[in-house]
Every structure is written in structure tokens, then in C-alpha cells.
C-alpha atoms as a PDB file:
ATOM      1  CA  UNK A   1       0.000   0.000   0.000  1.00  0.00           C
ATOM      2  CA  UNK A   2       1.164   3.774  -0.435  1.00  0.00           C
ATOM      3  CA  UNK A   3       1.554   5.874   2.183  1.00  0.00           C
ATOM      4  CA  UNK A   4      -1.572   8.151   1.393  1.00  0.00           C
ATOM      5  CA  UNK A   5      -3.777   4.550   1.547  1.00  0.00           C
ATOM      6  CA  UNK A   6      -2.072   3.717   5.268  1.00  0.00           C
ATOM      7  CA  UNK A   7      -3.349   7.422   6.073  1.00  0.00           C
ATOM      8  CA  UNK A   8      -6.592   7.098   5.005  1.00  0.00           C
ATOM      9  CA  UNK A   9      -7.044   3.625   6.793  1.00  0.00           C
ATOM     10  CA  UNK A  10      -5.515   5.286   9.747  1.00  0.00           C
ATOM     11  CA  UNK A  11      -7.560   7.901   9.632  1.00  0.00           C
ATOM     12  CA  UNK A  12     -11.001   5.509   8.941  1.00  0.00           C
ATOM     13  CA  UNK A  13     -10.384   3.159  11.801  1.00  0.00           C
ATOM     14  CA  UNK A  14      -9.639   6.083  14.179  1.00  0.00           C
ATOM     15  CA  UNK A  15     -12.623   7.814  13.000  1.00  0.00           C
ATOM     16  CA  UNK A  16     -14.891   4.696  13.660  1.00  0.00           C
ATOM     17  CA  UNK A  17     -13.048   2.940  16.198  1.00  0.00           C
ATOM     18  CA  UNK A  18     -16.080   1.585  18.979  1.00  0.00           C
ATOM     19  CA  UNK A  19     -14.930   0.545  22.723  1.00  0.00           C
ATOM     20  CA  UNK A  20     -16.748  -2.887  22.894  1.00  0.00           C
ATOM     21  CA  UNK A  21     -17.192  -3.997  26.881  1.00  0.00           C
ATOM     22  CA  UNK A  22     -15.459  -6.716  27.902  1.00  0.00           C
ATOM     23  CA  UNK A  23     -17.844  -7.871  31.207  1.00  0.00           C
ATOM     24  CA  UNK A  24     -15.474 -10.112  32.583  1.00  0.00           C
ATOM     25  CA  UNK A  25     -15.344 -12.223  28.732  1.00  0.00           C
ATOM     26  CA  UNK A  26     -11.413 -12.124  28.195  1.00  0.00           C
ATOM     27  CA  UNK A  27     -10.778 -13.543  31.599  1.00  0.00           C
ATOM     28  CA  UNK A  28     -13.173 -16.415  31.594  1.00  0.00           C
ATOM     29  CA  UNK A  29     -11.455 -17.307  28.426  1.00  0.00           C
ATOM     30  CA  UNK A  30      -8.296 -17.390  29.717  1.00  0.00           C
ATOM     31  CA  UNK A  31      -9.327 -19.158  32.766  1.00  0.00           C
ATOM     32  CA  UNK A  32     -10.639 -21.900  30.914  1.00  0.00           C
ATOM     33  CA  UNK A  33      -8.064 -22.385  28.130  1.00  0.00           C
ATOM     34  CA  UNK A  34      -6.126 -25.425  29.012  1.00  0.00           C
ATOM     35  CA  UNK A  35      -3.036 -25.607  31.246  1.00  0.00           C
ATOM     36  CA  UNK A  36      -0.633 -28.367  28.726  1.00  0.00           C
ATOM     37  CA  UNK A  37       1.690 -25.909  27.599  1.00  0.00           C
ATOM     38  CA  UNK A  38       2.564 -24.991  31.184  1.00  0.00           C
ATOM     39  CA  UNK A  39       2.403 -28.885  32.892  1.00  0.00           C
ATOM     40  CA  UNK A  40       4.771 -30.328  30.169  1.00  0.00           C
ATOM     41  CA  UNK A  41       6.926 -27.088  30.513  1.00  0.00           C
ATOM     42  CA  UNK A  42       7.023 -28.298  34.356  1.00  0.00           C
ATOM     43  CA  UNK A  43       7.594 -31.513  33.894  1.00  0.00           C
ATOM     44  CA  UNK A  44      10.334 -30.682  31.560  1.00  0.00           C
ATOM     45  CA  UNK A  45      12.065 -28.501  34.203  1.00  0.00           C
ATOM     46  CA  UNK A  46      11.396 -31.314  36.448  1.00  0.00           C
ATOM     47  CA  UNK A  47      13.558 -34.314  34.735  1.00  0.00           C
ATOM     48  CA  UNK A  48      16.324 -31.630  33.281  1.00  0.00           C
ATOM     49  CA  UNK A  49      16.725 -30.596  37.065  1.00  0.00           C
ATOM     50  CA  UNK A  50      16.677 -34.440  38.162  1.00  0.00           C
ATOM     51  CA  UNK A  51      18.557 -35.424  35.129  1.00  0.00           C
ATOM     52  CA  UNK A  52      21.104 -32.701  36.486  1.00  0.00           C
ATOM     53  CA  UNK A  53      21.264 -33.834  39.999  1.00  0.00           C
ATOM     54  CA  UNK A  54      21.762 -38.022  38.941  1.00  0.00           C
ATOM     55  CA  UNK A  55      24.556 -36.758  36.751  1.00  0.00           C
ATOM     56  CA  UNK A  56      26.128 -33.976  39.049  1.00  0.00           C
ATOM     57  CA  UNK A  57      26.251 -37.206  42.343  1.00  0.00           C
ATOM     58  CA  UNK A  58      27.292 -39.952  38.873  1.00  0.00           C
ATOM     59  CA  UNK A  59      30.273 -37.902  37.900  1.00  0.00           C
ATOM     60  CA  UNK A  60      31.545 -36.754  41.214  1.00  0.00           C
ATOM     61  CA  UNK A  61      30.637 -33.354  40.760  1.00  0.00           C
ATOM     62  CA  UNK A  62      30.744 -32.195  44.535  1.00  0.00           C
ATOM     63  CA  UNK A  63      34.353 -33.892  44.568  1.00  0.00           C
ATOM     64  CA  UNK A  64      35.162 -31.908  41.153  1.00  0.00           C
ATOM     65  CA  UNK A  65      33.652 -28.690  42.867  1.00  0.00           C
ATOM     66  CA  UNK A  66      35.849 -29.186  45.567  1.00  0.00           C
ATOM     67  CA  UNK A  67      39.440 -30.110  43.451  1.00  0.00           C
ATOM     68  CA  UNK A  68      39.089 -26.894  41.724  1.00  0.00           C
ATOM     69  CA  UNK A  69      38.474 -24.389  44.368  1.00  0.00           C
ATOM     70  CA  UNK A  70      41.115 -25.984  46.093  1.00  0.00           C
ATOM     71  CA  UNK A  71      43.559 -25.339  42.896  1.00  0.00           C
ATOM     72  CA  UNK A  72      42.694 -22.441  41.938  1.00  0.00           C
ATOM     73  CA  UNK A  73      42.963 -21.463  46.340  1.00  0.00           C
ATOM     74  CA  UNK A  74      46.539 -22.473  45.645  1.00  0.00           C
ATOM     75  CA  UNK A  75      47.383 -21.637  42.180  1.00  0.00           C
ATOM     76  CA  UNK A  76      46.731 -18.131  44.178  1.00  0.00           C
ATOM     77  CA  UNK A  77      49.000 -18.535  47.050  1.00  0.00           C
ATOM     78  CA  UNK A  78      51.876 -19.618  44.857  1.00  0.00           C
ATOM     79  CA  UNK A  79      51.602 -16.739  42.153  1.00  0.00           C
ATOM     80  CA  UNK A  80      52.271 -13.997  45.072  1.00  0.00           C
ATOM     81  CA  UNK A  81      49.036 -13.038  46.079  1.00  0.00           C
ATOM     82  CA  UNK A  82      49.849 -15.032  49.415  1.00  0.00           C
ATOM     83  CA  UNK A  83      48.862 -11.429  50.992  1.00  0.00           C
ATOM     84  CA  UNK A  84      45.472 -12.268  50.471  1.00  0.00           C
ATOM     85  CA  UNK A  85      43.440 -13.702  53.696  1.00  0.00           C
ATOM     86  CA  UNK A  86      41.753 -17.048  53.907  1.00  0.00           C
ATOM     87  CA  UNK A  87      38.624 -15.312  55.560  1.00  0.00           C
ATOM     88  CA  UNK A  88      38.311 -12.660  52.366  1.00  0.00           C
ATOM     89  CA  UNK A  89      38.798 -15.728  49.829  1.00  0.00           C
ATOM     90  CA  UNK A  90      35.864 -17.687  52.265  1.00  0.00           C
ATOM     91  CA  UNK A  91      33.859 -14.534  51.662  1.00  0.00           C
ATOM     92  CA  UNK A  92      33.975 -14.652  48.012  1.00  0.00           C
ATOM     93  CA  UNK A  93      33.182 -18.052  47.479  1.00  0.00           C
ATOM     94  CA  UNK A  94      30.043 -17.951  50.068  1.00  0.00           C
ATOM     95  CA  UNK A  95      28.997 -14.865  47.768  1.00  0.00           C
ATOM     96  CA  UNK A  96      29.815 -16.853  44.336  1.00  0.00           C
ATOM     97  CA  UNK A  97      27.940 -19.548  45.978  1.00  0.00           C
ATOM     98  CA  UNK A  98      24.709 -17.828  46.730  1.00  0.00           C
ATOM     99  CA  UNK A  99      24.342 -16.098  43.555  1.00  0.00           C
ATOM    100  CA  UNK A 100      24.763 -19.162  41.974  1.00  0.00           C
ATOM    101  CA  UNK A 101      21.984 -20.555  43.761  1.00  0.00           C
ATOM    102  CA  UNK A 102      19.843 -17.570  43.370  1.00  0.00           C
ATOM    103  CA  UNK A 103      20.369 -17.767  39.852  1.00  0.00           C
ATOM    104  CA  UNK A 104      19.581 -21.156  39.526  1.00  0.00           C
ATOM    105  CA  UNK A 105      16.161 -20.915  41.540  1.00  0.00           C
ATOM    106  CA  UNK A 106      15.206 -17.813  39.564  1.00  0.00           C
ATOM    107  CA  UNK A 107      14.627 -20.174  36.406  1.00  0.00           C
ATOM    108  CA  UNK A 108      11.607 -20.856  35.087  1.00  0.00           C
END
């Protein structure tokens, strides 16, 4: 369409636009459509997560976890930052930690 034909249309449906009342319609639709889209997306989440977890404990994941903190704790010491304290290093890892989690349990 030309531009002259999208300002006459504009113009037409502004001119004649009507407010039709709703009465409560649009929400009894929604409230009736059915819920599948939503229960396989949960039950989706629900075996990746447990899929997650059987492989994280198969795999030794906690042990894995564990092996590289304590590398890269020393891979620290022994490039000179040995001025850094245990308790500050502690900190940051509680803080990595819980924004990890947080992250995590914000997914949906």
C-alpha cells in the first residue's frame, strides 16, 4: 500500500473505532483455556533438574567442585598473592555460591 492509503485507513479506523465492553469475557477465556503448555513445561524442568542432579552425584561433581576451588585457592598462594586472607577468599566463594543458587532458583 502507499503511504496516502495507510493514512486514510488510519484515519477511517480512528474515526470509527467503537470501545466494545469486555464484562469479565477475556478472563473467563483465559481461565478456561487449558493448562498443557505450562504442565509439560514443568515436567520438563522437572527431569532436566533431576537429570542434572543423577549426573552432578554420577560424575563426582561435589568432589570436582571441591578439586578446583582448592587449585585455583593455591594456584593463588603460589603466584604472590599469598597477601590475600583465607577469611576474604571464604567470603567470596560464600557470595559466588549464593548467587549461583539464586540464579539457579530464579529459572523458570
Amino acid at each position: 500500500m502507499t503511504e496516502i492509503d495507510d493514512k486514510s485507513l488510519n484515519l477511517f479506523f480512528q474515526k470509527e473505532k467503537q470501545e466494545v465492553k469486555d464484562n469479565g469475557f477475556s478472563r473467563r477465556v483465559m481461565h478456561n483455556l487449558p493448562n498443557r503448555s505450562r504442565k509439560l513445561s514443568n515436567i520438563w524442568v522437572t527431569f532436566c533438574v533431576l537429570a542434572g542432579i543423577f549426573l552432578f552425584f554420577l560424575f563426582n561433581g561435589l568432589e570436582a567442585i571441591l578439586n578446583l576451588l582448592r587449585e585455583a585457592f593455591n594456584g593463588a598462594m603460589q603466584t604472590g598473592t599469598a597477601h590475600i586472607e583465607p577469611r576474604s577468599m571464604l567470603i567470596v566463594v560464600i557470595v559466588l555460591v549464593g548467587l549461583a543458587i539464586q540464579k539457579i532458583c530464579s529459572i523458570e
